[in-house]
Protein backbone atom coordinates (compact mmCIF):
# COMPACT_ATOMS: atom_id res chain seq x y z
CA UNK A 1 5.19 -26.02 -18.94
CA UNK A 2 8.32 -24.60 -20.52
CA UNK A 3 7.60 -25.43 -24.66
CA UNK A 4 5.47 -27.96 -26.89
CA UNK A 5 6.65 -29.87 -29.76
CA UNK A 6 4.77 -30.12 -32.83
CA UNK A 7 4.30 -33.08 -35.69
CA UNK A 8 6.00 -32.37 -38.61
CA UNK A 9 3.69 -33.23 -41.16
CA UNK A 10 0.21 -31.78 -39.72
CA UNK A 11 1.30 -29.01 -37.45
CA UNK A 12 -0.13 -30.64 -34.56
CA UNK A 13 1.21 -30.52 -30.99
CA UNK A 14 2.10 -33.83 -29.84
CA UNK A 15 4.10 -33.15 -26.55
CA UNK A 16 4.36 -30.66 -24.05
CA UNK A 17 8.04 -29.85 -22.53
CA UNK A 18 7.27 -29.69 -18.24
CA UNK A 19 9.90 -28.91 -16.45
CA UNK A 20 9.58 -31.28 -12.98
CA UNK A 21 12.30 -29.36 -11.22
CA UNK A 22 9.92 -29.22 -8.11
CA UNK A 23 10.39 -33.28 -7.95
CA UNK A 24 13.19 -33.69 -9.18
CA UNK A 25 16.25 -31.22 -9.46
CA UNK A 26 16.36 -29.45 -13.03
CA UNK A 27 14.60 -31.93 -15.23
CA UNK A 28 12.56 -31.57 -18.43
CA UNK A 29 10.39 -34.44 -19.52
CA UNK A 30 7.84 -34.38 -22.56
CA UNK A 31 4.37 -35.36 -21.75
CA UNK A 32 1.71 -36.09 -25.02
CA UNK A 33 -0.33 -33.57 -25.04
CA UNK A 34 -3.69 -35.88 -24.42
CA UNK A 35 -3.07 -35.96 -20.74
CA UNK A 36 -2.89 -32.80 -20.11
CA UNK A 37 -6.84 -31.05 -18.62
CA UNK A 38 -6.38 -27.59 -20.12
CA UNK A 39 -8.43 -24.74 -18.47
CA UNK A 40 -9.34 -21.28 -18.26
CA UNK A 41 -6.55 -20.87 -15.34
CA UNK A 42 -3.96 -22.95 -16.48
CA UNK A 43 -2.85 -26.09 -17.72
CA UNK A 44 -3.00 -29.41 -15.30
CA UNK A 45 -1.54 -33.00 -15.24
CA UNK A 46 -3.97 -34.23 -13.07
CA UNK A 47 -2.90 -38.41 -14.06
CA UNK A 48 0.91 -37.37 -13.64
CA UNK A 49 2.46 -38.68 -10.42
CA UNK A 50 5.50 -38.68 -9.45
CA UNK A 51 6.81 -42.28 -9.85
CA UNK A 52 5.72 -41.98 -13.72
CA UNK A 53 7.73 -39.04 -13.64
CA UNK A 54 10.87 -40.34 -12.69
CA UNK A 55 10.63 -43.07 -15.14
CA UNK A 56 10.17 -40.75 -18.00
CA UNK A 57 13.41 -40.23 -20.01
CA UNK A 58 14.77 -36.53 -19.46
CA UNK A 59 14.59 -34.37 -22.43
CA UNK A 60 17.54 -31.61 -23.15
CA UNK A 61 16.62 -28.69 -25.13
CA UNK A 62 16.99 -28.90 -29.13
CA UNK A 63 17.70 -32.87 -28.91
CA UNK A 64 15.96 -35.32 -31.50
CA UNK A 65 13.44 -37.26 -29.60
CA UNK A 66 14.72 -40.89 -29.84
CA UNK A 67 12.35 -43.69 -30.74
CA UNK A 68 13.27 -45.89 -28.08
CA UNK A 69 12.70 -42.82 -25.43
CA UNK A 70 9.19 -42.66 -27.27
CA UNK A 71 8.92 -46.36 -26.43
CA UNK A 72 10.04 -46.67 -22.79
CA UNK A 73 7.89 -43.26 -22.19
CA UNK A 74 4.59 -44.94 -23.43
CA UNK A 75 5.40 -47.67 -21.44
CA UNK A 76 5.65 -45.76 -18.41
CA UNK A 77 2.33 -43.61 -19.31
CA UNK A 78 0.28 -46.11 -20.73
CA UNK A 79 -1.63 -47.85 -18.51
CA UNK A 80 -1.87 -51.94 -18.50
CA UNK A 81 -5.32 -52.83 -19.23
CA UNK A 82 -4.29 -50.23 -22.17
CA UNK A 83 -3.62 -51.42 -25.78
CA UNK A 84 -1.03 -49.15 -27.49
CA UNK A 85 -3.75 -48.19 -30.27
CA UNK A 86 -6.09 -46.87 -27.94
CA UNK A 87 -3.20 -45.19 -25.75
CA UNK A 88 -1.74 -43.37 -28.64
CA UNK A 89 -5.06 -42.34 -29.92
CA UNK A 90 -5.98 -40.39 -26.41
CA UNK A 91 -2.48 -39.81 -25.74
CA UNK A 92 -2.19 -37.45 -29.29
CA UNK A 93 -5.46 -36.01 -29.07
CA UNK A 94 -5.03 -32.66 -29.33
CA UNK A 95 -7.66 -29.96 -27.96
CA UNK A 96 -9.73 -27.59 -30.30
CA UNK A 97 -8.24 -24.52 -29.20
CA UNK A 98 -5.19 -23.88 -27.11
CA UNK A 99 -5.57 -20.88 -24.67
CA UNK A 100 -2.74 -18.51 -23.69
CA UNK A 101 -3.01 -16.83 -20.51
CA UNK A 102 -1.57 -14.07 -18.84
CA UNK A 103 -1.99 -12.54 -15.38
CA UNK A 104 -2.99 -9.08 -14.91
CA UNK A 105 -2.99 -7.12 -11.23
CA UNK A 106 -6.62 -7.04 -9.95
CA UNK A 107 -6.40 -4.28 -7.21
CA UNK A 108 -9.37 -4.24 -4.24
CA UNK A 109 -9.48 -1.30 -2.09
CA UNK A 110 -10.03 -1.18 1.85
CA UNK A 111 -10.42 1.80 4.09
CA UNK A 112 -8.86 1.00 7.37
CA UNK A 113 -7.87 3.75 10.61
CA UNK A 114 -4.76 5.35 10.01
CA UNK A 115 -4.49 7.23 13.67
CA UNK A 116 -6.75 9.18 15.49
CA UNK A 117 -6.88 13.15 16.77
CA UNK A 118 -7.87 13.96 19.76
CA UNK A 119 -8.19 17.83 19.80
CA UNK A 120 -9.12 19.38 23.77
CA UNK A 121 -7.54 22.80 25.46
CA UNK A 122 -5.58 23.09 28.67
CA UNK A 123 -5.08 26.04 30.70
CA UNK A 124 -1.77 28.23 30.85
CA UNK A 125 -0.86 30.48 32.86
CA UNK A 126 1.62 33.62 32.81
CA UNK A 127 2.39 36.57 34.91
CA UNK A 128 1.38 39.66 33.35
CA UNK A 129 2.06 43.15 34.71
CA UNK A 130 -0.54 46.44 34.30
CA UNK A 131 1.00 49.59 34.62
CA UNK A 132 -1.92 52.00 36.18
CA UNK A 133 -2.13 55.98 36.81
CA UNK A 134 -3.41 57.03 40.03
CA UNK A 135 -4.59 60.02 41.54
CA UNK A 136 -4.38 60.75 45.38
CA UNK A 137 -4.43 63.96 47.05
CA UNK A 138 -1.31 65.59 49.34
CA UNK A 139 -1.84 68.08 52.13
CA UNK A 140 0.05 71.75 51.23
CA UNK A 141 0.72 74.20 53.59
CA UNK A 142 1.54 77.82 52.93
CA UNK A 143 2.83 80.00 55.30
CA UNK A 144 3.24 83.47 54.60
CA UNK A 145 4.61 86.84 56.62
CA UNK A 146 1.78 89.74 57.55
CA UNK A 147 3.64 92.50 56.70
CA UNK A 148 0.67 94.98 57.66
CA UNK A 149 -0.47 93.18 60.82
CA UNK A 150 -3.67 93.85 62.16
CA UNK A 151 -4.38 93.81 66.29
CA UNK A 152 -6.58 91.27 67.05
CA UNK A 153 -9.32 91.04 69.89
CA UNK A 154 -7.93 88.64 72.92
CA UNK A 155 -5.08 87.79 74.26
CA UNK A 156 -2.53 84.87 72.71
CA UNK A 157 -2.57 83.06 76.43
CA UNK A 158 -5.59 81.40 77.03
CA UNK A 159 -6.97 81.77 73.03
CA UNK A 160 -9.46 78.42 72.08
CA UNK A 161 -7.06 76.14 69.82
CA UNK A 162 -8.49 76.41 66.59
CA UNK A 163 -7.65 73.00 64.13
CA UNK A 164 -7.91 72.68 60.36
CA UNK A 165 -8.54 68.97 59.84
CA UNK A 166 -8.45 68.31 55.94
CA UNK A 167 -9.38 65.00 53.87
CA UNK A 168 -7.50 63.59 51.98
CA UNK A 169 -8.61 61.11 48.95
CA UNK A 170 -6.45 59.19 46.70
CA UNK A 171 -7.12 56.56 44.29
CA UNK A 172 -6.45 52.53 44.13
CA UNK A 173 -6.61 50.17 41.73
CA UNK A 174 -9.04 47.16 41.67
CA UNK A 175 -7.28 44.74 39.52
CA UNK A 176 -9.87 41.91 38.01
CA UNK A 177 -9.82 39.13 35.37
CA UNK A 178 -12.03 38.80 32.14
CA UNK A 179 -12.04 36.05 29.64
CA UNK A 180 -12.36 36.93 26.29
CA UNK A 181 -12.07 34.65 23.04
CA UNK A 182 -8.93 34.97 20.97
CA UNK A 183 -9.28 32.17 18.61
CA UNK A 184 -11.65 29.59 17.42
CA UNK A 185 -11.01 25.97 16.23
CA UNK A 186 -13.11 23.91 14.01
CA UNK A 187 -12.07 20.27 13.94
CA UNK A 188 -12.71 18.21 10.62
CA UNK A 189 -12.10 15.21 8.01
CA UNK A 190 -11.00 15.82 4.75
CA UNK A 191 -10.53 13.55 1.96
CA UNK A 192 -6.49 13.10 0.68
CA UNK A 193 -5.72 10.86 -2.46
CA UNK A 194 -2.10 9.75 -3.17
CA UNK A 195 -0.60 7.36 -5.78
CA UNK A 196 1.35 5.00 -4.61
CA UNK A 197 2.85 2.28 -7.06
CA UNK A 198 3.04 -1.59 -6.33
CA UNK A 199 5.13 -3.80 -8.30
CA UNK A 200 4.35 -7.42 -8.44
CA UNK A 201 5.44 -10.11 -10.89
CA UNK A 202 2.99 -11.39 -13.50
CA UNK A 203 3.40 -14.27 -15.86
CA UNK A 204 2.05 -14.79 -19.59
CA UNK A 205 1.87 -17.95 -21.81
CA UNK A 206 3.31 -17.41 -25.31
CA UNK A 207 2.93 -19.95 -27.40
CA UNK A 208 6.41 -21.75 -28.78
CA UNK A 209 6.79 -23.56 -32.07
CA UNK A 210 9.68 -26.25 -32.46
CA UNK A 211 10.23 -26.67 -36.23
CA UNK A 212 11.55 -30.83 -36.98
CA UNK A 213 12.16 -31.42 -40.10
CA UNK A 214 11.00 -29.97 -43.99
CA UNK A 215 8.48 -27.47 -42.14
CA UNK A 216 7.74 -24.02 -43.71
CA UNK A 217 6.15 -21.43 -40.78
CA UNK A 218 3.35 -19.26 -42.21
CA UNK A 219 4.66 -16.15 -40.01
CA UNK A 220 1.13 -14.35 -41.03
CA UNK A 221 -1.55 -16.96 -39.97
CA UNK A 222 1.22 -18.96 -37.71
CA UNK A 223 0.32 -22.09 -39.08
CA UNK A 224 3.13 -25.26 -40.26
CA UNK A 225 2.91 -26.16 -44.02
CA UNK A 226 4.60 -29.16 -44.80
């Protein structure tokens, strides 16, 4: 529904400008405004088919509404067992109230898996050196000249071989492994909220008042005075 056109002399819409381009490439035909079902979601031509739409004249915006389209359009609408009185009575019936409607974005919210973490620990490895002090014991032997010797008892030849046998200790490492714990890691879920903005395409009826003829517009109450 592109536009409506109104009567004149009371104010009241008589046809509604449709635009059929979905049938029929880029034409506008005017439909009286008692066969169209108005509703909450919209407005409907629910006894419009498409045969009765290509017989309806095409209507070009700001043009005077001929009588004989007016004629040849009723004849198309109107059905046989109709007389024209009773056709133009239901066909000009106009509803109590006319409802505009726009769309607004209704936004619903799901919770769905991003990804998952798996969090373990592997082992590494690494040569490490240890430098380490150790102690270990070395023979030392002293030998000094007897300036004032002494005479002995015995003979050299033949003496018992006397031997000195000495110990000696040193120290080695014993190099071992222990684990200790460097670190701790505590694995949770925390909750993150970003903005993100969605852009979608909404429509909204305004209404649309064709003036024909002597009609003053009340611009405060939006009403026709003749």
């Amino acid at each position: 529904m592109r536009d409506a056109l109104v009567d004149p002399q009371s104010g009241a819409i008589q046809y509604l400008i449709v635009d059929v381009g979905g049938w029929f490439s880029s034409k506008h035909v005017l439909v009286p405004v008692g066969q169209v079902r108005f509703a909450e979601d919209g407005a409907y031509f629910d006894t419009l088919t498409k045969d009765q739409v290509r017989g309806l004249s095409e209507y070009h915006e700001g043009q005077t509404y001929a009588h004989e389209n007016q004629l040849a359009d009723e004849r198309v609408l109107r059905a046989a067992d109709v007389d024209e009185t009773t056709y133009r009575q239901q066909a000009f019936q106009t509803p109590d109230t006319l409802k505009l409607l726009e769309e607004r974005l209704t936004v619903n919210k799901e919770r769905f898996v991003t990804g998952s973490v798996e969090v373990s620990k592997r082992v590494e490895t690494r040569e490490e050196q240890v430098n380490v002090d150790l102690d270990r014991e070395e023979v030392v032997i002293e030998r000094r000249v007897v300036t004032d010797a002494q005479p002995v008892v015995g003979a050299v030849l033949g003496a018992t071989t006397e031997t000195v046998r000495v110990d000696l200790e040193a120290e080695r490492a014993d190099v071992s492994k222990q684990a200790y714990v460097t670190e701790e890691v505590s694995v949770g879920k925390r909750e993150v909220t970003e903005t993100q903005r969605f852009t979608e395409t909404v429509g909204k009826e305004v209404l649309e008042v064709n003036k024909t003829g002597e009609v003053d517009l009340d611009a405060d109450t939006d009403s026709l005075k003749r």
